[in-house]
Protein backbone atom coordinates (compact mmCIF):
# COMPACT_ATOMS: atom_id res chain seq x y z
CA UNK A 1 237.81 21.02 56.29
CA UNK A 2 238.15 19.30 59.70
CA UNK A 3 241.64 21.22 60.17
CA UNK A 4 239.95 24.31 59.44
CA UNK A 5 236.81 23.78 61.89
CA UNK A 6 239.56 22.87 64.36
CA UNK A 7 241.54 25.95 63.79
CA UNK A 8 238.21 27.79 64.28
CA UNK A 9 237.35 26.39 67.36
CA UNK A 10 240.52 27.14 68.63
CA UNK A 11 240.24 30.76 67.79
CA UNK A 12 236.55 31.35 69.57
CA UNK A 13 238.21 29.56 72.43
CA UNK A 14 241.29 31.81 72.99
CA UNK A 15 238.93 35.14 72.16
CA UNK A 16 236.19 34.17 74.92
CA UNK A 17 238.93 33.41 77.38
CA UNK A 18 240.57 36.71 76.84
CA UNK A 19 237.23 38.54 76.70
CA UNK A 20 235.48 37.36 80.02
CA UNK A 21 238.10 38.84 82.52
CA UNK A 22 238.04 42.27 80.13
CA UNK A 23 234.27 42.14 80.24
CA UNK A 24 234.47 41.68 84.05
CA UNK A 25 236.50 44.11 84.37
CA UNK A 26 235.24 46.85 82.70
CA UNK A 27 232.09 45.82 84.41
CA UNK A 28 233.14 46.24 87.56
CA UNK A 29 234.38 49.77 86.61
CA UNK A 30 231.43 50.78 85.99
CA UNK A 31 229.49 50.13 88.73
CA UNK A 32 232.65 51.27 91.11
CA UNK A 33 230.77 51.03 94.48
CA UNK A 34 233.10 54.38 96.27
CA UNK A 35 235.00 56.87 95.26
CA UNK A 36 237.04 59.37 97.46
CA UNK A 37 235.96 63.14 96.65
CA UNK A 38 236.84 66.75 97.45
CA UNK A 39 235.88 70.14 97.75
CA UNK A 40 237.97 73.23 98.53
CA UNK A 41 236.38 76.06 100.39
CA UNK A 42 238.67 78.92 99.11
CA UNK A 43 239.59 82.22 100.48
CA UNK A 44 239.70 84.64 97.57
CA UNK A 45 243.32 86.61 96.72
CA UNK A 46 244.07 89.10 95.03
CA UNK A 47 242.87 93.20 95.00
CA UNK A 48 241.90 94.96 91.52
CA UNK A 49 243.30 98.04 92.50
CA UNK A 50 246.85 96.55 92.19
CA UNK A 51 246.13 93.87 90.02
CA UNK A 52 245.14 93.02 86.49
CA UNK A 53 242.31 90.17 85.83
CA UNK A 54 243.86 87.70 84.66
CA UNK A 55 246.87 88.46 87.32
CA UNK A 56 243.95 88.27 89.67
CA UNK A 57 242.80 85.26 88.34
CA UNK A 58 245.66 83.43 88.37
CA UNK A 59 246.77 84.04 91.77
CA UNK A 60 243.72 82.07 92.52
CA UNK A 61 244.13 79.53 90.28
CA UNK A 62 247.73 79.07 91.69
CA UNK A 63 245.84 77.93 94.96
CA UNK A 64 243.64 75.89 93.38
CA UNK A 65 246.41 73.80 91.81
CA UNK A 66 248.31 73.28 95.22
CA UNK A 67 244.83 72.46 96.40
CA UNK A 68 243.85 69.60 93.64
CA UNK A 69 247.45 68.41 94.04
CA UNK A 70 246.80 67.76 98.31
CA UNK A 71 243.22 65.80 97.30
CA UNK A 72 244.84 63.70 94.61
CA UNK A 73 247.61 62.53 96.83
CA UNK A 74 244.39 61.76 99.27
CA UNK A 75 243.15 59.54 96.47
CA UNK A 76 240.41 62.08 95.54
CA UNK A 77 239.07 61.59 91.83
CA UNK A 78 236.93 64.65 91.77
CA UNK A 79 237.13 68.09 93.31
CA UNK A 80 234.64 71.24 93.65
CA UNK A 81 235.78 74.48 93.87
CA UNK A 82 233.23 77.55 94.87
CA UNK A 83 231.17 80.15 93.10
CA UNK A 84 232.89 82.88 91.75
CA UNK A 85 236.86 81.50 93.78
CA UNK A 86 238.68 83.26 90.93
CA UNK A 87 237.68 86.43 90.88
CA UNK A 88 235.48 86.96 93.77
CA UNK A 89 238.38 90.09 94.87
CA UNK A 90 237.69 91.81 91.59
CA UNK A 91 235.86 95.36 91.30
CA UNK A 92 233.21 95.37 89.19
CA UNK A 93 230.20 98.52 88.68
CA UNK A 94 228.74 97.36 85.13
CA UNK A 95 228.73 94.40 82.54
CA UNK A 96 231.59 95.99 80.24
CA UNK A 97 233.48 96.42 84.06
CA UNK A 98 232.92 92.62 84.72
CA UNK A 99 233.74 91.86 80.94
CA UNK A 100 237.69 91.83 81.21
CA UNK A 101 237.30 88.90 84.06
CA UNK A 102 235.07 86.62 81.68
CA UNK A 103 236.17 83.65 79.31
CA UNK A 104 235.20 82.34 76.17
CA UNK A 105 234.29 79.03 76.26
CA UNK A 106 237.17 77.38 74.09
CA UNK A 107 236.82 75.47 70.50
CA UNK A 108 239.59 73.07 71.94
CA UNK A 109 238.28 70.56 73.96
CA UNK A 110 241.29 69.88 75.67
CA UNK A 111 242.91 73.63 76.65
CA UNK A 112 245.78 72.58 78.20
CA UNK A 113 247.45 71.23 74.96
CA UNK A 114 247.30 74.70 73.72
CA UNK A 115 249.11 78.00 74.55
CA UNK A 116 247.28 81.02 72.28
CA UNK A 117 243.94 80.82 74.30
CA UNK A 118 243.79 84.58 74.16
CA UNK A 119 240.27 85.37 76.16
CA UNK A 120 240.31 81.78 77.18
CA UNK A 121 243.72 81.56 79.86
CA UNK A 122 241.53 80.80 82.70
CA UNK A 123 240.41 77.92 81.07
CA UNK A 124 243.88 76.48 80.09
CA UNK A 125 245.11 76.66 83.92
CA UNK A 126 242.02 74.59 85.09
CA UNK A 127 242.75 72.05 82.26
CA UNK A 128 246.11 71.59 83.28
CA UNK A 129 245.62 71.69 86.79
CA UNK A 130 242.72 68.48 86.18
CA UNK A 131 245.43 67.10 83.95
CA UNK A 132 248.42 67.50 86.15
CA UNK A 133 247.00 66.26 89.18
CA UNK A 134 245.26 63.87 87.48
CA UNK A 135 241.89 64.51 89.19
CA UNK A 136 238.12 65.87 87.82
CA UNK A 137 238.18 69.68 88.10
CA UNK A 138 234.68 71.38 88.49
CA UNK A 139 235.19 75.14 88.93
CA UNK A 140 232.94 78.28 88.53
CA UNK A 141 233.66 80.87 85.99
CA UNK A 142 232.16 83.81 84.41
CA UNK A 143 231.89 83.27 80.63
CA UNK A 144 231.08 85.42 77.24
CA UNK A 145 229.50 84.34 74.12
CA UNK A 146 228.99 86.98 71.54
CA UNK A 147 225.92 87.35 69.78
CA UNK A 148 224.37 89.68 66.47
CA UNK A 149 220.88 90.25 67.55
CA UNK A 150 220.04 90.23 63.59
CA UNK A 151 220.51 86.26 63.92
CA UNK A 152 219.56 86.37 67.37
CA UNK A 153 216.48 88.14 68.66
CA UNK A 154 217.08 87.47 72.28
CA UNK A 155 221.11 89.27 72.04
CA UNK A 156 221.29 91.28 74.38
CA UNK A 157 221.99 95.25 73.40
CA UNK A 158 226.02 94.94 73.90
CA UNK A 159 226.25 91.99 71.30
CA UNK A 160 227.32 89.31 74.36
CA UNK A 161 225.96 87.20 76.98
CA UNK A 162 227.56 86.98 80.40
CA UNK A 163 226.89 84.10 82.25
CA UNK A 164 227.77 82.34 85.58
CA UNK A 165 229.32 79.00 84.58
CA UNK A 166 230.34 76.07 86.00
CA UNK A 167 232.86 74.17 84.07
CA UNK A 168 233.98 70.36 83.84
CA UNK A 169 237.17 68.89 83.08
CA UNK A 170 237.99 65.02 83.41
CA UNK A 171 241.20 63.78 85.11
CA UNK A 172 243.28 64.43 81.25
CA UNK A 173 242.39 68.19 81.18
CA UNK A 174 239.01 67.33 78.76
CA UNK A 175 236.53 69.77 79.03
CA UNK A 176 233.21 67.55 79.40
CA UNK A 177 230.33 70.16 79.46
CA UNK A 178 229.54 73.19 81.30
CA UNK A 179 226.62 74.63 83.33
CA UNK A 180 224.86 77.92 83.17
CA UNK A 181 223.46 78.61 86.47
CA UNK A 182 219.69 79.51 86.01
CA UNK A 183 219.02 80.81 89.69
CA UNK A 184 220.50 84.24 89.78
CA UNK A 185 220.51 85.58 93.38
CA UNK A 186 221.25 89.93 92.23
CA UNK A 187 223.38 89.06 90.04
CA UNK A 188 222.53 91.74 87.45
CA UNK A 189 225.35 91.52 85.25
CA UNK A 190 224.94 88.26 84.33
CA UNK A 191 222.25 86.73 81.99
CA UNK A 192 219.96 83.66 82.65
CA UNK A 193 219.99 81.19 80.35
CA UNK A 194 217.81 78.74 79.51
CA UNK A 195 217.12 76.44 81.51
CA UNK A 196 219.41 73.23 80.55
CA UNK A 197 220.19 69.89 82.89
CA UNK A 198 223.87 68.68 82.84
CA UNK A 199 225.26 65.99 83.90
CA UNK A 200 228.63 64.11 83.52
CA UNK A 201 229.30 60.67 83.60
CA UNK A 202 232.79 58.84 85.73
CA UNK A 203 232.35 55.29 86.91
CA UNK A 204 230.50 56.07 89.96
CA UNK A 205 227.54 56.71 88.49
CA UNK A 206 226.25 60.00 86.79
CA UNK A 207 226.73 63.74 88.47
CA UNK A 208 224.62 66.70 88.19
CA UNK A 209 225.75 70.27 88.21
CA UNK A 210 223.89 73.32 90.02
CA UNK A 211 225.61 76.77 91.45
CA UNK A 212 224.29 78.11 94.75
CA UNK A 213 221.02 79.36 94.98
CA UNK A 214 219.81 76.99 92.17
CA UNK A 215 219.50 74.51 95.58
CA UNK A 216 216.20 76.54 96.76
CA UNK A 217 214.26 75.58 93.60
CA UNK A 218 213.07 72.20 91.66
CA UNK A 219 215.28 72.72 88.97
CA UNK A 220 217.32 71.34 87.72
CA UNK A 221 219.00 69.96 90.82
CA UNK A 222 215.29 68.54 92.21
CA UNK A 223 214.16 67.11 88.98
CA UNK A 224 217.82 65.12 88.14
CA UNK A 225 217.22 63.09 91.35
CA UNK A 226 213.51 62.52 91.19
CA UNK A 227 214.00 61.19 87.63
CA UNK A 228 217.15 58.88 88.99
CA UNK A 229 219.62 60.54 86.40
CA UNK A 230 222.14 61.15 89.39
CA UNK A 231 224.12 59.88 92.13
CA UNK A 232 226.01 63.34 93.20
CA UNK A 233 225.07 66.14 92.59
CA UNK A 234 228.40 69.30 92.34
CA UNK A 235 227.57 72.29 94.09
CA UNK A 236 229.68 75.68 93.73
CA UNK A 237 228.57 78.12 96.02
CA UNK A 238 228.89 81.94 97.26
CA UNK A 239 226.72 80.99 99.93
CA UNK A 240 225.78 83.50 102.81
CA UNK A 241 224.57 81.81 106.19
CA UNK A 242 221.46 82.55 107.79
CA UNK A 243 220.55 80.65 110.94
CA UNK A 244 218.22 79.01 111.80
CA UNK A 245 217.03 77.32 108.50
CA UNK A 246 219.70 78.28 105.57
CA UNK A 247 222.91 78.24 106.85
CA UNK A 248 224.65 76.57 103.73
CA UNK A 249 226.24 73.49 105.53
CA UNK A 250 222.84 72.91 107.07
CA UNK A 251 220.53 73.15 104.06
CA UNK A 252 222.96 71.22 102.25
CA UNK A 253 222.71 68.01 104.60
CA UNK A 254 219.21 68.45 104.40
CA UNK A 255 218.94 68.45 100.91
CA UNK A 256 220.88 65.55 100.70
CA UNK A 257 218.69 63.59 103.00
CA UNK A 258 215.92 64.50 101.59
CA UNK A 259 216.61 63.64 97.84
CA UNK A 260 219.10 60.40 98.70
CA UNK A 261 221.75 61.48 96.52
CA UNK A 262 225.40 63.01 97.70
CA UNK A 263 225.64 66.64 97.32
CA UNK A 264 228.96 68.10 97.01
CA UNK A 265 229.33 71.48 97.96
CA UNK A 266 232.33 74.01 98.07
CA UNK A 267 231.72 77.52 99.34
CA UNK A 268 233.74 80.99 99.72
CA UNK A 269 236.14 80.94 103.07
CA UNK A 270 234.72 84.32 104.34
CA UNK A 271 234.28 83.91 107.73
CA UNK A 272 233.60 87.69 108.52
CA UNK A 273 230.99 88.14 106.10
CA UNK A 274 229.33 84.55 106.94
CA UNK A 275 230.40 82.97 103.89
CA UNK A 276 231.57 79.30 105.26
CA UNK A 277 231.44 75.79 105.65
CA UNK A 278 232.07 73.41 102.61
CA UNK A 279 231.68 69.61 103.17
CA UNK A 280 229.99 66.22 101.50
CA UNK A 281 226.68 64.93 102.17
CA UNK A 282 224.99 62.10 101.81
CA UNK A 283 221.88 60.08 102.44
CA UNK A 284 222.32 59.46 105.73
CA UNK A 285 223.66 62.51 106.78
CA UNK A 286 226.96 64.79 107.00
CA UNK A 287 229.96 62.58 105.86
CA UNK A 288 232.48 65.27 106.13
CA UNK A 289 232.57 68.75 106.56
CA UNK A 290 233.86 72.02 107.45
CA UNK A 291 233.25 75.11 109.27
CA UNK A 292 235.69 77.20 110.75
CA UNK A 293 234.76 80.57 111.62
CA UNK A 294 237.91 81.98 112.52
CA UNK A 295 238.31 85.06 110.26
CA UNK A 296 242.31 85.06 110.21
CA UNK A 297 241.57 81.20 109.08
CA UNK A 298 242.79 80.13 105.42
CA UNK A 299 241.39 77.57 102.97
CA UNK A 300 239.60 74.28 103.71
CA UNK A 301 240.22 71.11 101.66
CA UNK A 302 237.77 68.47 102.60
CA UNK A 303 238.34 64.60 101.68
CA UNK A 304 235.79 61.92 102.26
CA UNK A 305 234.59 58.49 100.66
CA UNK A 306 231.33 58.32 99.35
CA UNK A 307 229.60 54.78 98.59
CA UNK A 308 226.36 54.40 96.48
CA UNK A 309 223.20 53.78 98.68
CA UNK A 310 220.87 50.82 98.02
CA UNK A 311 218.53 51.45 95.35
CA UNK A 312 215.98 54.16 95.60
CA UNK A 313 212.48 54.11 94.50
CA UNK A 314 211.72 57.12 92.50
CA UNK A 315 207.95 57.20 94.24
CA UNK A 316 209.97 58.07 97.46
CA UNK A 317 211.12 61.15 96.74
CA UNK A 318 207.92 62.06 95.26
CA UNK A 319 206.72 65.03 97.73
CA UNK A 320 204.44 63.08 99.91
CA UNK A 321 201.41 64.02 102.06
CA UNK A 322 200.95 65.73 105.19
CA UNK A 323 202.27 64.07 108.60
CA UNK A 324 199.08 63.25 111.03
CA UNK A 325 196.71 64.64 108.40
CA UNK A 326 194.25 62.26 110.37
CA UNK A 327 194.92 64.68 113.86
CA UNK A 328 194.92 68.00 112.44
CA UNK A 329 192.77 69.85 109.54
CA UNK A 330 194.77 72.06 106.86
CA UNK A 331 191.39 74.20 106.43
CA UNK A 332 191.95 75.66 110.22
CA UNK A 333 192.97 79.15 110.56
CA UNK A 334 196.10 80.88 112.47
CA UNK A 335 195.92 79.55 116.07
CA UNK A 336 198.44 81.08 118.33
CA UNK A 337 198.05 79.57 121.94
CA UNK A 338 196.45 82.57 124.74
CA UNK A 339 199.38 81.43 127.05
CA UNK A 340 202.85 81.46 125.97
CA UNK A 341 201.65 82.06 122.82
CA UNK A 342 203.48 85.03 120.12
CA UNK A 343 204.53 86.21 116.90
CA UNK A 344 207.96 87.60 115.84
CA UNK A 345 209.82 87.51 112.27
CA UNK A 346 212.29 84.67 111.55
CA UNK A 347 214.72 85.14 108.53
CA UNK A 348 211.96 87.77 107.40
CA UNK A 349 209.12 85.73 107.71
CA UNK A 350 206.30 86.33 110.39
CA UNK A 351 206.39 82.99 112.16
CA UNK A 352 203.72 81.73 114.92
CA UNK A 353 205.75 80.93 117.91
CA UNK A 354 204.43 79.24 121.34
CA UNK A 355 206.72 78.61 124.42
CA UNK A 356 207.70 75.23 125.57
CA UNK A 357 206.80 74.49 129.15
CA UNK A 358 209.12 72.35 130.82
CA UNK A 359 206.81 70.93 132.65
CA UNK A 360 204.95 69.57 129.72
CA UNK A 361 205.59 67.01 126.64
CA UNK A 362 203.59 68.09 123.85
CA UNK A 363 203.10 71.22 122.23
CA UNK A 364 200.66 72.56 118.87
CA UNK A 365 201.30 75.66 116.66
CA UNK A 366 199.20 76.74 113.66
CA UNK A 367 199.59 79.26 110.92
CA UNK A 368 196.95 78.99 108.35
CA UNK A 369 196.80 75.65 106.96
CA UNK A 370 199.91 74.50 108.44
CA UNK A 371 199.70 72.80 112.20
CA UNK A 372 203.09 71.73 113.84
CA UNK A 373 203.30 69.14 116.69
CA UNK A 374 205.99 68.66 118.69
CA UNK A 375 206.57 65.68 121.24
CA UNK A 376 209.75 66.07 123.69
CA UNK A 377 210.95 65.21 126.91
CA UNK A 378 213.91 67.74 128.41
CA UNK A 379 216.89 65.68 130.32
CA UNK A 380 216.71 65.98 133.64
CA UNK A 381 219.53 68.37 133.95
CA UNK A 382 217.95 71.02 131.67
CA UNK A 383 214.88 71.31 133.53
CA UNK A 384 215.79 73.37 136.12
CA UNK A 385 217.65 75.92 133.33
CA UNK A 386 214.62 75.91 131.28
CA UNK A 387 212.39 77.06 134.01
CA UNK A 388 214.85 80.32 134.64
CA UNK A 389 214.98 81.16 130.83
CA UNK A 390 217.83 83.05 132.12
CA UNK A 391 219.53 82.39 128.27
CA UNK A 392 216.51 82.97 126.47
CA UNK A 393 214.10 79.75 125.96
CA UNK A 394 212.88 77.30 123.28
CA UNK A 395 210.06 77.99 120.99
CA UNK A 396 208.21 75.84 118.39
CA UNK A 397 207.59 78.01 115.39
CA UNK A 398 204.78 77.38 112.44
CA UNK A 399 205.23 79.68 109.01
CA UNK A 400 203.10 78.98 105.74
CA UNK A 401 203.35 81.28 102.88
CA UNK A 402 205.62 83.57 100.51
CA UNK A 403 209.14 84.87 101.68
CA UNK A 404 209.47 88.63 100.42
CA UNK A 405 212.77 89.57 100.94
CA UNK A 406 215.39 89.67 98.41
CA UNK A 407 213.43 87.19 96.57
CA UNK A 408 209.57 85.54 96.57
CA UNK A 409 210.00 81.96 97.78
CA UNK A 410 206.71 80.03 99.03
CA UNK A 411 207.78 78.04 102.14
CA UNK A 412 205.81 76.00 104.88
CA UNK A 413 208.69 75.65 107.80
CA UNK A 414 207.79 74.15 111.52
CA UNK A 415 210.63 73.96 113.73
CA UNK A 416 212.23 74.66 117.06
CA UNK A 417 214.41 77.03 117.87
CA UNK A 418 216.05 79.30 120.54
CA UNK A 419 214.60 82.64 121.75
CA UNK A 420 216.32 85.81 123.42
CA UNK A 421 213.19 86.83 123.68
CA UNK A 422 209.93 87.31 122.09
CA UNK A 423 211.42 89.74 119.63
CA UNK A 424 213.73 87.92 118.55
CA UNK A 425 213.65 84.02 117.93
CA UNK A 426 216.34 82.24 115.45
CA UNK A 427 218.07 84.91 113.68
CA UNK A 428 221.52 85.20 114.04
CA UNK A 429 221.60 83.07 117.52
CA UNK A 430 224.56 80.24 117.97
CA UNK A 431 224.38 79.24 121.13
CA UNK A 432 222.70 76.33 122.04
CA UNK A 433 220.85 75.54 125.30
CA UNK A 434 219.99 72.17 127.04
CA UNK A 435 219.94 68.51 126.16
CA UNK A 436 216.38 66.56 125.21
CA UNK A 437 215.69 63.51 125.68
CA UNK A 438 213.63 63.11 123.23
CA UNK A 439 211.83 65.22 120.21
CA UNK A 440 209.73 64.14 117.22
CA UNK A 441 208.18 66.69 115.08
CA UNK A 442 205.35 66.82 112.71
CA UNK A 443 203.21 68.93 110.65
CA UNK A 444 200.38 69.44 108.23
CA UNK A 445 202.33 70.12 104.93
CA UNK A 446 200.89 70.32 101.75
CA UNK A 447 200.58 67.28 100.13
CA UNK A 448 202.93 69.41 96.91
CA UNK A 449 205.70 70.48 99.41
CA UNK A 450 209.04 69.20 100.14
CA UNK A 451 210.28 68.75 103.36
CA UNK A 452 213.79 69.51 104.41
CA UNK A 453 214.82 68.37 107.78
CA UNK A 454 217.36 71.12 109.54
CA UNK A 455 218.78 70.14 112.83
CA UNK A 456 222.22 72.25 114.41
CA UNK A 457 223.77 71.89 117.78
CA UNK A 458 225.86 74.48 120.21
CA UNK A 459 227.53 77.08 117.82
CA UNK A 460 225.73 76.45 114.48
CA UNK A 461 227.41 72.54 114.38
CA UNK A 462 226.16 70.04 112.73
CA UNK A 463 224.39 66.89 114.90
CA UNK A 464 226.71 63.63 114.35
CA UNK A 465 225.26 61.44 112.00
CA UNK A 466 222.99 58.92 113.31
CA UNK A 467 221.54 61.64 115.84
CA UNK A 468 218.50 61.76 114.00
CA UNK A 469 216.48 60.61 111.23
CA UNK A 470 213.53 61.72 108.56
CA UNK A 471 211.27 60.29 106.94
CA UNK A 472 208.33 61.83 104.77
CA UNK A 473 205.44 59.99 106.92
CA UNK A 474 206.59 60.25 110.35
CA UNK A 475 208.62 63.29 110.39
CA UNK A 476 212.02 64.17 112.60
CA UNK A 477 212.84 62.52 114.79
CA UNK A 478 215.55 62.11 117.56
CA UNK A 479 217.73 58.58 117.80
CA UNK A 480 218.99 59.16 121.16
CA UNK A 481 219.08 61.79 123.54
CA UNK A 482 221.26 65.27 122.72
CA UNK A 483 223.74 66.19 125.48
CA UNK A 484 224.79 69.04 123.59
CA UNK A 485 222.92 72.37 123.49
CA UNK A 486 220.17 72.18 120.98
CA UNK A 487 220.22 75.23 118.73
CA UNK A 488 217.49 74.39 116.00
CA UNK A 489 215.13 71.56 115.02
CA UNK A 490 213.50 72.04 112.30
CA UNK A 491 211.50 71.32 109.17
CA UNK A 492 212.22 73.52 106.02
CA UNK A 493 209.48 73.05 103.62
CA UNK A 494 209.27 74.71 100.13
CA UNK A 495 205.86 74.79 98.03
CA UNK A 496 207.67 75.16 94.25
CA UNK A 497 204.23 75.17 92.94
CA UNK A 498 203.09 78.28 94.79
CA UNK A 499 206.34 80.86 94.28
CA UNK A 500 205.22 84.37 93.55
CA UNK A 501 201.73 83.10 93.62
């Protein structure tokens, strides 16, 4: 008996020993504090008038592979590519035209170890392409699921349904989920879903999946964060720039900010049709990005290191209450100032504007219950120029209530931004004018609203992080004076609760 309790003994011994480092280890992998990440803004090849889709396809797809190849060398474990980067070329008039550039989602869960994928070839080159390079692949697809509306009610009349998809494969080639985007922005050939989170888990935490313009709503991107599901969120995009408030880059960094997660996001490289800029963003800001506007410019790869933040509270990014509430009442009606004083439209939206003076440091807009206050202080240089207004001038802007074009979007925005004239203030203007010393802005949101802070320098360019910060009680704010040209300044707010109300 005592040989065999000493035999035991022995054996617990040896297994504890060899257990603690594995234990540790495998630990430690899972709460990886960095990882390096990538996303590839791609310029689109191919033309259907010479090509077949899948030829099409695949000539994408063969850039994609030399492009996951150049981030994996980089030590990237993840990459993005954009909305619609295979077969954004293609010509397509109806859903049965769009139907030949569509895949099934495969039975195999791992593509790339097969070779009769007929319908599915698309999704065997991204599997082997994540598998080969040994790197995460998210990519955007279209996809086809048939249906027999005797079993299914909701099938639509041609016995399929077409959706925009995002799809997931680890580092072996395994396809881990996929992503219906919800948000369709015209895209009348495609069905919505319904509505159904995803996320994917590697050892930097969990990731969320959205496409493009599911970023202007609360879900499911919003609701992931709030409910501290995600550290990164994946973004595919076909994302057309508007300055001054939704240039992609820009609303991207805000977003970021705003909800304290990174946000990955890979766009079209389009430059003449204002499809650019690609980049990661984080918490604190732009971590890397790109935006070249060149159009004889090719494909952007972007590499940067993200680390996880300290832990958030949930409660912050709640939607919080409205800056100064205690200065201003939300009850008051549209006050546009007798001197200086004017209204124009801003991305389609009838803002409030009202000149700044150069000789002052404070300046109030209102547009019904929304009141914007802005305190600056121009550098000394930029005086003198802002007196001339021989470039146009700076205006603080106030807009509260439902965008109508294209889509019905209920937004509350205060901001800055440049002038030509009083006809036309933000749209489509680049070039920045003057240094401040100083700028804080505020306003009366409502208490439902979330805030988005939006700041660009000389040329549509990002600020450096650092520049400025945000926070939901005291508003934007300026860490040190600009010395470049200030383009816009700005506070993007959307009221979910109040679209198409």
């Amino acid at each position: 008996m005592a040989r065999f309790f000493f035999y035991f003994v022995a054996c617990l011994l040896f297994f504890l020993r060899h257990r603690a480092p594995a234990e540790a280890a495998s630990k430690a992998q899972l709460q990886q504090p960095d990882m390096t990440v990538a996303v590839y803004e791609h310029k689109p090849l191919g033309d259907s008038a010479h090509d077949g889709p899948l030829a099409l396809m695949r000539k994408n797809t063969a850039v994609y592979r030399i492009a996951a190849q150049q981030a994996a060398l980089q030590h990237a474990q993840l990459i993005v590519f954009p909305e619609y980067g295979t077969y954004q070329t293609a010509k397509y008039f109806s859903r049965d035209t769009l139907l030949p550039y569509l895949q099934q989602l495969p039975v195999k869960w791992i593509p790339c170890q097969e070779r009769d994928l007929i319908g599915s070839e698309i999704f065997l080159d991204l599997s082997c392409i994540a598998k080969t390079a040994n790197i995460t692949v998210i990519a955007n697809i279209g996809s086809v699921i048939r249906c027999n509306k005797t079993t299914d009610p909701g099938c639509p009349r041609d016995g399929r349904y077409q959706y925009n998809t995002n799809v997931i494969f680890d580092h072996h080639g395994h396809l881990l989920t996929f992503y219906h985007k919800v948000h369709l922005f015209g895209e009348r050939h495609f069905d919505r879903p319904p509505l159904k989170p995803t996320t994917f888990s590697m050892d930097f935490g969990r990731i969320g999946v959205a496409t493009c313009f599911d970023l202007l709503f609360k879900e499911p991107a919003i609701s992931l964060a709030e409910e501290g599901q995600i550290n990164v969120l994946v973004l595919p995009t076909y994302w057309f720039n508007r300055i001054p408030f939704l240039a992609m880059y820009e609303y991207a960094e805000a977003w970021a900010v705003r909800m304290k997660v990174f946000l990955l996001v890979a766009n079209i490289h389009s430059p003449g049709t204002a499809h650019v800029g690609s980049g990661i963003f984080g918490p604190n800001g732009v971590v890397r990005y790109t935006y070249v506007t060149d159009i004889d410019s090719g494909g952007q790869l972007v590499v940067g290191r993200i680390q996880r933040p300290a832990k958030v509270l949930i409660s912050d990014l709640k939607a919080a209450g409205p800056y100064f509430a205690t200065k201003t009442n939300r009850s008051r009606n549209n006050i546009v100032p007798r001197l200086g004083g004017f209204q124009t439209k801003t991305n389609g939206d009838l803002f409030s504007y009202v000149k700044l003076d150069s000789t002052a440091n404070t300046s109030t807009i209102c547009q019904k219950g929304l009141c914007c206050h802005l305190t600056y202080k121009l550098t000394e240089a930029s005086k003198t120029a802002a007196k001339e207004e021989s470039n146009g001038f700076f205006a603080l802007g106030a807009f509260s209530g439902q965008h109508m074009e294209n889509y019905t979007l209920c937004n509350e925005v205060c901001a800055v931004v440049r002038c030509r004239n009083m006809t036309h203030c933000g749209d489509g203007i680049a070039d920045g004018e003057y240094g401040f010393q100083q700028l804080r802005l505020q306003g009366t949101f409502s208490p439902e609203t979330y805030r988005f802070p939006t700041v660009l320098l000389d040329q549509a360019e990002l600020a450096p992080s650092g520049t400025w910060k945000f926070d939901s009680a005291a508003g934007l704010a300026l860490n040190s004076n600009v010395s470049a040209n200030l383009l816009v300044f700005g506070i993007y707010g959307r009221c979910f609760d109040q679209d198409g109300a």
